[in-house]
Every structure is written in C-alpha cells, then in structure tokens.
N, C-alpha and C. Protein backbone atom coordinates (compact mmCIF):
# COMPACT_ATOMS: atom_id res chain seq x y z
N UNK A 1 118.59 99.43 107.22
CA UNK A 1 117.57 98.63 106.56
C UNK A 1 117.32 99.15 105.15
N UNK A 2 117.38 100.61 104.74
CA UNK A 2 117.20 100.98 103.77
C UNK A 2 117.92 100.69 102.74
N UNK A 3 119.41 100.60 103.18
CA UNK A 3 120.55 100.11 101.70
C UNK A 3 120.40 98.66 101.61
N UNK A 4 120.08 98.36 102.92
CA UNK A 4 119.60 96.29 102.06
C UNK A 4 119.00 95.97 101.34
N UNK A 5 117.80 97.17 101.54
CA UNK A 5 116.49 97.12 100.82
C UNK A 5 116.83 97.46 98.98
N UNK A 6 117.60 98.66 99.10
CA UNK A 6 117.82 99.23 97.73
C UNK A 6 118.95 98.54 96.96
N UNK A 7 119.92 98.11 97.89
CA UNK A 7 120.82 96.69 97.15
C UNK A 7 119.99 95.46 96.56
N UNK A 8 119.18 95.00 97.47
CA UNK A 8 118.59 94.03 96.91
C UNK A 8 117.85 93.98 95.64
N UNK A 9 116.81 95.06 95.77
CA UNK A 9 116.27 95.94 94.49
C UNK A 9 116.80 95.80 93.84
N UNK A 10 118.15 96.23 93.51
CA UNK A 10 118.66 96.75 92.22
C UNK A 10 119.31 95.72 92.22
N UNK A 11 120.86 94.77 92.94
CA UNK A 11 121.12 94.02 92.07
C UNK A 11 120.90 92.47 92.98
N UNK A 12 119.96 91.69 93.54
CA UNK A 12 119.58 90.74 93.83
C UNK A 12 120.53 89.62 93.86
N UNK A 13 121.34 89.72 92.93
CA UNK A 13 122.29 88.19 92.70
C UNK A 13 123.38 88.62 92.94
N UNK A 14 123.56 90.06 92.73
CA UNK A 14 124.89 90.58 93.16
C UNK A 14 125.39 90.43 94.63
N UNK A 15 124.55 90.81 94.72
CA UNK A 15 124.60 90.74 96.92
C UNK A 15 124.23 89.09 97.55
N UNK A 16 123.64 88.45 96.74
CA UNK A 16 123.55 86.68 97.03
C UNK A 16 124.60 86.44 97.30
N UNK A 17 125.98 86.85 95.97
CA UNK A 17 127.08 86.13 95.53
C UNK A 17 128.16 86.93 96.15
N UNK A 18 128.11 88.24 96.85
CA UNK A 18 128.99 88.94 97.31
C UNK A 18 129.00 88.75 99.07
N UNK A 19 127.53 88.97 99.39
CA UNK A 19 127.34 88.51 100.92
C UNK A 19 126.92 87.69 101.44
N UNK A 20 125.48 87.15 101.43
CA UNK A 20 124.87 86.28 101.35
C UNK A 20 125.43 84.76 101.05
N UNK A 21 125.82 84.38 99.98
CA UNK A 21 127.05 83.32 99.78
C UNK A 21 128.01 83.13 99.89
N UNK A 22 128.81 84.29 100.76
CA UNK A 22 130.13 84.07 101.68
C UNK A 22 129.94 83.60 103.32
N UNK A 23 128.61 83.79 104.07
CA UNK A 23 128.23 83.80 105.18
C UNK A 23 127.81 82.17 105.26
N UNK A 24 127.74 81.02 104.80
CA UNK A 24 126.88 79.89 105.34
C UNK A 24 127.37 78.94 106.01
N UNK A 25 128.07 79.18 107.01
CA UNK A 25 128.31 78.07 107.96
C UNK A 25 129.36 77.31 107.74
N UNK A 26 129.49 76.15 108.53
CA UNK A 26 129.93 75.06 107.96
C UNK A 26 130.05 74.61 106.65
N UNK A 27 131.29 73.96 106.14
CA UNK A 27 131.27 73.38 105.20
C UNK A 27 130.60 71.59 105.62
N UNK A 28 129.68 71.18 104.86
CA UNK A 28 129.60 69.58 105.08
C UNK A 28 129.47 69.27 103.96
N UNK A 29 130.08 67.71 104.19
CA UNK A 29 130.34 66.86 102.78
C UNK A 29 129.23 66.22 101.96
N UNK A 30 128.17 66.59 102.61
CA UNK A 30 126.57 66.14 102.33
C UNK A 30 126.24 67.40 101.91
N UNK A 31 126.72 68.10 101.62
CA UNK A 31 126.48 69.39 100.34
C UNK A 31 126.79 69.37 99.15
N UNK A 32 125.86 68.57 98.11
CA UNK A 32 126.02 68.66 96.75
C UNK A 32 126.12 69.81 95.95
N UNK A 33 125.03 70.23 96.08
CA UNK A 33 124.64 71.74 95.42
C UNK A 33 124.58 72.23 96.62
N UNK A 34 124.58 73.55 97.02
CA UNK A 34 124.82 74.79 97.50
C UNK A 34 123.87 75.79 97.20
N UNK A 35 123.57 76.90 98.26
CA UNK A 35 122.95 78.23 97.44
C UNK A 35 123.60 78.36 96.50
N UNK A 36 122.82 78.65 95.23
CA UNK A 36 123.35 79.62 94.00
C UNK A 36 122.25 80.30 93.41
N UNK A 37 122.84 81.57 93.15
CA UNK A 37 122.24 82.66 92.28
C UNK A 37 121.33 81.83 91.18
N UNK A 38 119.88 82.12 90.79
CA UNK A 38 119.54 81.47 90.32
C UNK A 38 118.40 79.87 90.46
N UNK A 39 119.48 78.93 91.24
CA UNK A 39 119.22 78.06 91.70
C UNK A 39 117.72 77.95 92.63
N UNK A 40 117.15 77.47 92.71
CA UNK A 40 115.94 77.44 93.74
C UNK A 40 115.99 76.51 94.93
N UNK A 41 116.55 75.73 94.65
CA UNK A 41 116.99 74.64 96.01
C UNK A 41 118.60 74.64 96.18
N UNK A 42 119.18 73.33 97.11
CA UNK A 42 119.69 72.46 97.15
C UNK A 42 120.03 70.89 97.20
N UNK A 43 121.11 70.23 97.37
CA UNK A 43 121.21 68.89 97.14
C UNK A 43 121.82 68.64 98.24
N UNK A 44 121.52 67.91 98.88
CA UNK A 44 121.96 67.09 100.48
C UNK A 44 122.55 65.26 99.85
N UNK A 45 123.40 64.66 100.12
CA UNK A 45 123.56 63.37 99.85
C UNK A 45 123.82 62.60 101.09
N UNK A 46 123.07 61.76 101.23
CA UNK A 46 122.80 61.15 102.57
C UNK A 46 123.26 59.45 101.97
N UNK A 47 123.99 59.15 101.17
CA UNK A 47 124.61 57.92 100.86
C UNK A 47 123.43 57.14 99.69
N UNK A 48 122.64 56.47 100.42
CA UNK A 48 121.26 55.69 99.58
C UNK A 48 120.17 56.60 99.05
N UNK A 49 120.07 57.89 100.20
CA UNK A 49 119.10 58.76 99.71
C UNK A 49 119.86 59.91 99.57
N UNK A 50 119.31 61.09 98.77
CA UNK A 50 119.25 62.16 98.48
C UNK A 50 118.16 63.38 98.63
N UNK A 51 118.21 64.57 99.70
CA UNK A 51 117.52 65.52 100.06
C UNK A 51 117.67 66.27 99.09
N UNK A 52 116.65 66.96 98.51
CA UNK A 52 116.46 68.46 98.22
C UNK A 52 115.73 69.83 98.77
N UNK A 53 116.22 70.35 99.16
CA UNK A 53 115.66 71.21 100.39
C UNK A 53 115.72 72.87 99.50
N UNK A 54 114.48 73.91 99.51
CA UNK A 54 114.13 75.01 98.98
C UNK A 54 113.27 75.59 99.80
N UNK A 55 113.77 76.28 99.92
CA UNK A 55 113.25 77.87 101.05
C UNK A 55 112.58 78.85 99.98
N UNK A 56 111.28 79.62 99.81
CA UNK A 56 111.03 80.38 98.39
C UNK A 56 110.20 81.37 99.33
N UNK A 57 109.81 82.42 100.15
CA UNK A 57 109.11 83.23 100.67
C UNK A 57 108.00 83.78 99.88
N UNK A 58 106.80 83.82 100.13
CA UNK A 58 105.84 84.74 98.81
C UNK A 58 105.68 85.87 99.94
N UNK A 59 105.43 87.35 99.53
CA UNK A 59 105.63 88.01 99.66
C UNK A 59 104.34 89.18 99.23
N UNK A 60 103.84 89.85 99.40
CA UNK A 60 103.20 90.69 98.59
C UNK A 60 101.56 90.31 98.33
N UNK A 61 101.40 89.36 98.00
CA UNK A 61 100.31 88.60 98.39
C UNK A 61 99.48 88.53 99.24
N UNK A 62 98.09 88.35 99.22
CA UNK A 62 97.53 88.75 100.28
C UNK A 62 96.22 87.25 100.10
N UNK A 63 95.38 86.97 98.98
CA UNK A 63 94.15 86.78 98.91
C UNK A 63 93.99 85.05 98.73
N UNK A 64 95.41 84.32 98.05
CA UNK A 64 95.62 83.02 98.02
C UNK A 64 97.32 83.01 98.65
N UNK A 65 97.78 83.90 100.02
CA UNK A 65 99.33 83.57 100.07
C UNK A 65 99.48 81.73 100.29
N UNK A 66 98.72 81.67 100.72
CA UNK A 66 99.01 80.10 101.78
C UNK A 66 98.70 79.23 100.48
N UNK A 67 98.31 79.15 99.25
CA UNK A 67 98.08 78.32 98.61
C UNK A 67 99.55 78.45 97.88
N UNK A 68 99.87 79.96 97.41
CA UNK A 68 100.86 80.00 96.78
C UNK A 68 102.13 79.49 97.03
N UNK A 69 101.83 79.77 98.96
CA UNK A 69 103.27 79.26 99.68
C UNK A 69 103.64 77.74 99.04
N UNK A 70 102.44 77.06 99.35
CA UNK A 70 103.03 75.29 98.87
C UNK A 70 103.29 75.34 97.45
N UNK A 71 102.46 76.10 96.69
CA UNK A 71 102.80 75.47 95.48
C UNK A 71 104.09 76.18 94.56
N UNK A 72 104.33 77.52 95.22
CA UNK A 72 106.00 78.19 94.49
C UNK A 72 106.99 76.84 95.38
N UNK A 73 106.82 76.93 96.22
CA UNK A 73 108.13 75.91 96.73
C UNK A 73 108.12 74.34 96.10
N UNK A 74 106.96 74.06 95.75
CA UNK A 74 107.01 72.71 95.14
C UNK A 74 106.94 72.67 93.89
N UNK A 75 106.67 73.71 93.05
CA UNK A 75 107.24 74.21 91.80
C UNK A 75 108.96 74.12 91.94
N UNK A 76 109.18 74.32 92.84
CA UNK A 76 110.95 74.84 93.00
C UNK A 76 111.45 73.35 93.21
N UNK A 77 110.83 72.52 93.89
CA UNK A 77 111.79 71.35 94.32
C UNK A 77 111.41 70.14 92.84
N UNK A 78 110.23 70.53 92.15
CA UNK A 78 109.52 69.42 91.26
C UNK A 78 110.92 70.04 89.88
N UNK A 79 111.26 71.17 89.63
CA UNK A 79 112.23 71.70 88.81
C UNK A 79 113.58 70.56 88.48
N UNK A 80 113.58 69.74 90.01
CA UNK A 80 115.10 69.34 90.08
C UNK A 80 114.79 67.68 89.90
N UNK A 81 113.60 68.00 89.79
CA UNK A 81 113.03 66.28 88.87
C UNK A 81 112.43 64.97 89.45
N UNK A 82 112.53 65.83 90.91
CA UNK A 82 111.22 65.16 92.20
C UNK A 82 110.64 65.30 92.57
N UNK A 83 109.25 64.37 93.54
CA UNK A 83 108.28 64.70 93.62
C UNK A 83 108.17 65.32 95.03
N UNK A 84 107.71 66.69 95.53
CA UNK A 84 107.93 67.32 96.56
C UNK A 84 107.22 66.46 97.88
N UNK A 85 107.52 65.86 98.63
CA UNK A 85 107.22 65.54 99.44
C UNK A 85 106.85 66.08 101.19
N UNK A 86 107.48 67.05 101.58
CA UNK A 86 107.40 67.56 102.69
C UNK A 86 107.42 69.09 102.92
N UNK A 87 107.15 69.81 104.07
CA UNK A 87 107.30 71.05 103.55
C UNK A 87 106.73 71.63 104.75
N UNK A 88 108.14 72.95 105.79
CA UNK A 88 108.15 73.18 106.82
C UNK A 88 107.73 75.02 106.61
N UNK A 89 106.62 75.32 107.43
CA UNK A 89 106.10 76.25 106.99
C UNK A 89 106.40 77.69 108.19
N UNK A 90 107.20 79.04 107.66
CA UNK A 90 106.78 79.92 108.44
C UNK A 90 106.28 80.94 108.06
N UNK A 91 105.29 81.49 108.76
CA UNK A 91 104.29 82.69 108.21
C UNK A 91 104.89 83.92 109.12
N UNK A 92 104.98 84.47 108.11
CA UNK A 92 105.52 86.04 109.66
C UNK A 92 104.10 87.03 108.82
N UNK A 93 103.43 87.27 110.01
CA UNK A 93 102.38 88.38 109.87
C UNK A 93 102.65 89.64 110.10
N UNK A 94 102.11 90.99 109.92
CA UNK A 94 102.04 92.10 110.51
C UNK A 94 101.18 91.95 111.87
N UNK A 95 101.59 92.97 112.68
CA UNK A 95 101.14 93.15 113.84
C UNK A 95 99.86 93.41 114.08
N UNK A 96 99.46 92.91 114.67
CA UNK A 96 97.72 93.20 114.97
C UNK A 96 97.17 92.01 114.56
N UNK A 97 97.51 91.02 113.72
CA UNK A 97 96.98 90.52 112.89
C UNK A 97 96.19 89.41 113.16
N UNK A 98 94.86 89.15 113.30
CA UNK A 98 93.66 88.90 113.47
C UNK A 98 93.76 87.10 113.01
N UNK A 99 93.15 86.37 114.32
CA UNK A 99 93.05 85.10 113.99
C UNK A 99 92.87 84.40 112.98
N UNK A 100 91.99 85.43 111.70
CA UNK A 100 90.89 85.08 110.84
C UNK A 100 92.13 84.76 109.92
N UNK A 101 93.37 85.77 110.05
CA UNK A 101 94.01 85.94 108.65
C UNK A 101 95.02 84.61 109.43
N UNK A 102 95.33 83.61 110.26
CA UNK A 102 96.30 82.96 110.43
C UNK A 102 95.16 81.86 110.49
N UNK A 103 94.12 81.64 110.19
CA UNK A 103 92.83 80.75 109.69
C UNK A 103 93.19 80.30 108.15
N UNK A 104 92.74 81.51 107.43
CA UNK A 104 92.57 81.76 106.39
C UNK A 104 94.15 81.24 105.61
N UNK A 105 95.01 81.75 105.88
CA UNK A 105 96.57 80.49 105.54
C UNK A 105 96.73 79.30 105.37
N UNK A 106 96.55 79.11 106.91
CA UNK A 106 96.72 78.02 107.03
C UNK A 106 95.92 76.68 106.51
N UNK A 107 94.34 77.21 106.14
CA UNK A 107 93.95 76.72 105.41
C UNK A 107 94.18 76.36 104.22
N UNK A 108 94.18 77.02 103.33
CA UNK A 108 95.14 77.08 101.65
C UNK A 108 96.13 76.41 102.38
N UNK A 109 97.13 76.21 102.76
CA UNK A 109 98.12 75.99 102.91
C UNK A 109 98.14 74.16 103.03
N UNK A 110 97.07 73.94 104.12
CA UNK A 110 96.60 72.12 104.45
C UNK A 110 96.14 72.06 102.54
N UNK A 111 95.04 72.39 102.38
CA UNK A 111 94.23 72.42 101.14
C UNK A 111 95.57 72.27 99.71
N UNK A 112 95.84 73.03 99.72
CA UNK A 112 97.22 72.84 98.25
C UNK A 112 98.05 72.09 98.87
N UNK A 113 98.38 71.82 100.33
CA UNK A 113 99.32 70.50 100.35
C UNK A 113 98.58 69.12 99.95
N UNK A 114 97.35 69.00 100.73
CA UNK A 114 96.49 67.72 100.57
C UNK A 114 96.52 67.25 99.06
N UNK A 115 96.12 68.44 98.11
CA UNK A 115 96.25 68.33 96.50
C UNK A 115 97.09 67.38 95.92
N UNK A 116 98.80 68.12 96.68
CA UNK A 116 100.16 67.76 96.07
C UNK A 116 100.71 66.33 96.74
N UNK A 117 99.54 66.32 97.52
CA UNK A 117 100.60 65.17 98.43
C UNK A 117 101.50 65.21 99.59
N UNK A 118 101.70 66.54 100.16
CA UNK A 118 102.79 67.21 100.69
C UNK A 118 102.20 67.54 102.00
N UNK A 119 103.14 66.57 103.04
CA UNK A 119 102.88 66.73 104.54
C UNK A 119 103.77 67.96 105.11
N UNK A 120 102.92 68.84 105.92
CA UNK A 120 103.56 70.10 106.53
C UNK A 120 103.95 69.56 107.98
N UNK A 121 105.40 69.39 108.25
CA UNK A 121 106.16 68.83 109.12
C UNK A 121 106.81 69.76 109.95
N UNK A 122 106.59 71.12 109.72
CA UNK A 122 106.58 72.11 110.86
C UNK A 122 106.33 73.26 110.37
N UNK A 123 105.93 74.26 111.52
CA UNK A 123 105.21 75.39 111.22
C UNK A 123 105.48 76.39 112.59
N UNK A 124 105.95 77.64 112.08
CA UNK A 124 105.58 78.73 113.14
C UNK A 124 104.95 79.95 112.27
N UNK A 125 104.22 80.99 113.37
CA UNK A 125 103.96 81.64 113.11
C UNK A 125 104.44 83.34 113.39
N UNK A 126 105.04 84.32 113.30
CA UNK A 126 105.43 85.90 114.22
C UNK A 126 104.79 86.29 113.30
N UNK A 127 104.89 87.51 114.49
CA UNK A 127 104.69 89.36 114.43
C UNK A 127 105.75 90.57 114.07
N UNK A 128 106.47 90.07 113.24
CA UNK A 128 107.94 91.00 113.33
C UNK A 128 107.61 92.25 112.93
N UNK A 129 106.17 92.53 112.90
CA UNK A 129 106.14 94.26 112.27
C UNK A 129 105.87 94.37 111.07
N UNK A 130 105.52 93.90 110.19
CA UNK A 130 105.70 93.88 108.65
C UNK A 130 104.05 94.34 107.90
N UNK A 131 104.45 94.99 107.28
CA UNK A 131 102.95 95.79 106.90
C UNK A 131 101.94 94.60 106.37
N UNK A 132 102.36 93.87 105.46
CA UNK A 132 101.07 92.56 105.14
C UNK A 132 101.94 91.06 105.55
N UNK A 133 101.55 90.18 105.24
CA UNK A 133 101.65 88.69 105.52
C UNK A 133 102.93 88.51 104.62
N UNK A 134 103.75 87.83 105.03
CA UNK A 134 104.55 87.46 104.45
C UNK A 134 104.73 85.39 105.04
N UNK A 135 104.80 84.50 104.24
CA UNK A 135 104.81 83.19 103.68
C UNK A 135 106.05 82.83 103.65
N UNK A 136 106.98 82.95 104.32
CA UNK A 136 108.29 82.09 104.05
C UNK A 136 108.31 80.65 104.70
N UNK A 137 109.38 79.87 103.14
CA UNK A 137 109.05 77.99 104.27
C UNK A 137 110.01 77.82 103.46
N UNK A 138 110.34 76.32 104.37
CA UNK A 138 111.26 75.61 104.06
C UNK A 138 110.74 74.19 102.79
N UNK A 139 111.03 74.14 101.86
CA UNK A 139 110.35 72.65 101.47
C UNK A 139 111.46 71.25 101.34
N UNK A 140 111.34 70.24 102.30
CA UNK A 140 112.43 69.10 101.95
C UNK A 140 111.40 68.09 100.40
N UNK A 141 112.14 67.46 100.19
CA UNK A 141 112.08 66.86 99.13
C UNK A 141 113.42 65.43 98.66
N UNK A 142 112.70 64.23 98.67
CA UNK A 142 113.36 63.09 98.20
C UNK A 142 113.66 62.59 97.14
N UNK A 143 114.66 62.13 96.34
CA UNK A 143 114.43 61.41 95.05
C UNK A 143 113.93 59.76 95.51
C-alpha cells in the first residue's frame, strides 16, 4: 500500500498511463473518449444520444464533502459542454462513523444536487477503514 501511495504522490499521470490505463476491460465501440491523463470524464456514443460519464472522489474534506462531491463532478462533466444531469453517489466513511456524519452528506449532497438540477440515481455507503470521509461518485451526463 505504501509504494501506491508514494507512486501516486509523486508521479500521478505516470502510473494512470503506465498501469491504470493498460488494465480497463473490454474494448467497446461506444467508447469515444477513454480514461486519459488529464481528462476528467468520458464519451459513450449510443447512436442518437451521447453519454458522458466522470468519476472525481473528494477526499480530505470534511465540513462541506457532500456539497463538494456534486459540484467537482459536475464541474467535470459541464467542462465537456453539457449540462450535468445525473449522478451516482459513493461515500466510503471511516469506521465508527456516526449516523450524524452519513446525515450530514447526504444532505449537501440532495441540497447542491436540487441547486444543479441533478438527480442522484444511486448511492452506497462503506466502512473500509479510512481515517476521514472520503466522497467518491460516479456522474452520467447527456448532450
């Protein structure tokens, strides 16, 4: 865990483009854009319509995470010149962690979606151990 940690640190895009972007699955032909270094989303082509889908984790945060969660990811999908529409939410907490603080999220979280317009179309919550709250989601998005 420690050299992932200190790779990432130091060179972030290096290890995207070396590991991280050799590992993704399937190739499908409804893959416009792709992870890329840089990049904040992707492009899905579904014939008439077009998906944009961005995953952005906040991290570190503690006092507005759940507001930040919707609005870094819809910052990320509004970048590619649409209006964010949907947005699948997972919260991984530290252990112990008290109803108040999976209240307190999820609130900000309804609250800055209601703002943007942006229906939360799924949601989990874990305990993986992690010293504060961590906010990772998925956001889809239509042209």
């Amino acid at each position: 865990m420690i050299e992932y940690e200190t790779a990432a640190r130091k060179n972030p895009h290096r290890l995207l483009t070396e590991v991280v972007f050799k590992n993704l699955g399937a190739k499908r032909e409804e893959v416009v854009l792709g992870p890329t270094a840089g990049v904040d989303g992707s492009v899905l082509d579904f014939g008439t319509k077009s998906l944009i889908v961005s995953m952005d984790p906040i991290t570190g945060a503690v006092e507005r995470i759940g507001w930040s969660a919707v609005n870094v990811n819809a910052n990320d999908i509004a970048t590619f010149g649409v209006e964010p529409i949907f947005l699948v939410s997972c919260i991984m907490l530290p252990e112990g962690a008290e109803r108040s603080t999976v209240e307190t999220i999820t609130r900000q979280m309804d609250a800055a979606a209601k703002d943007l317009g942006i229906a939360i179309v799924g949601a989990t919550a874990n305990q993986p151990g992690l010293n504060k709250p961590d906010c990772g989601r998925l956001h889809y998005r239509r042209n």
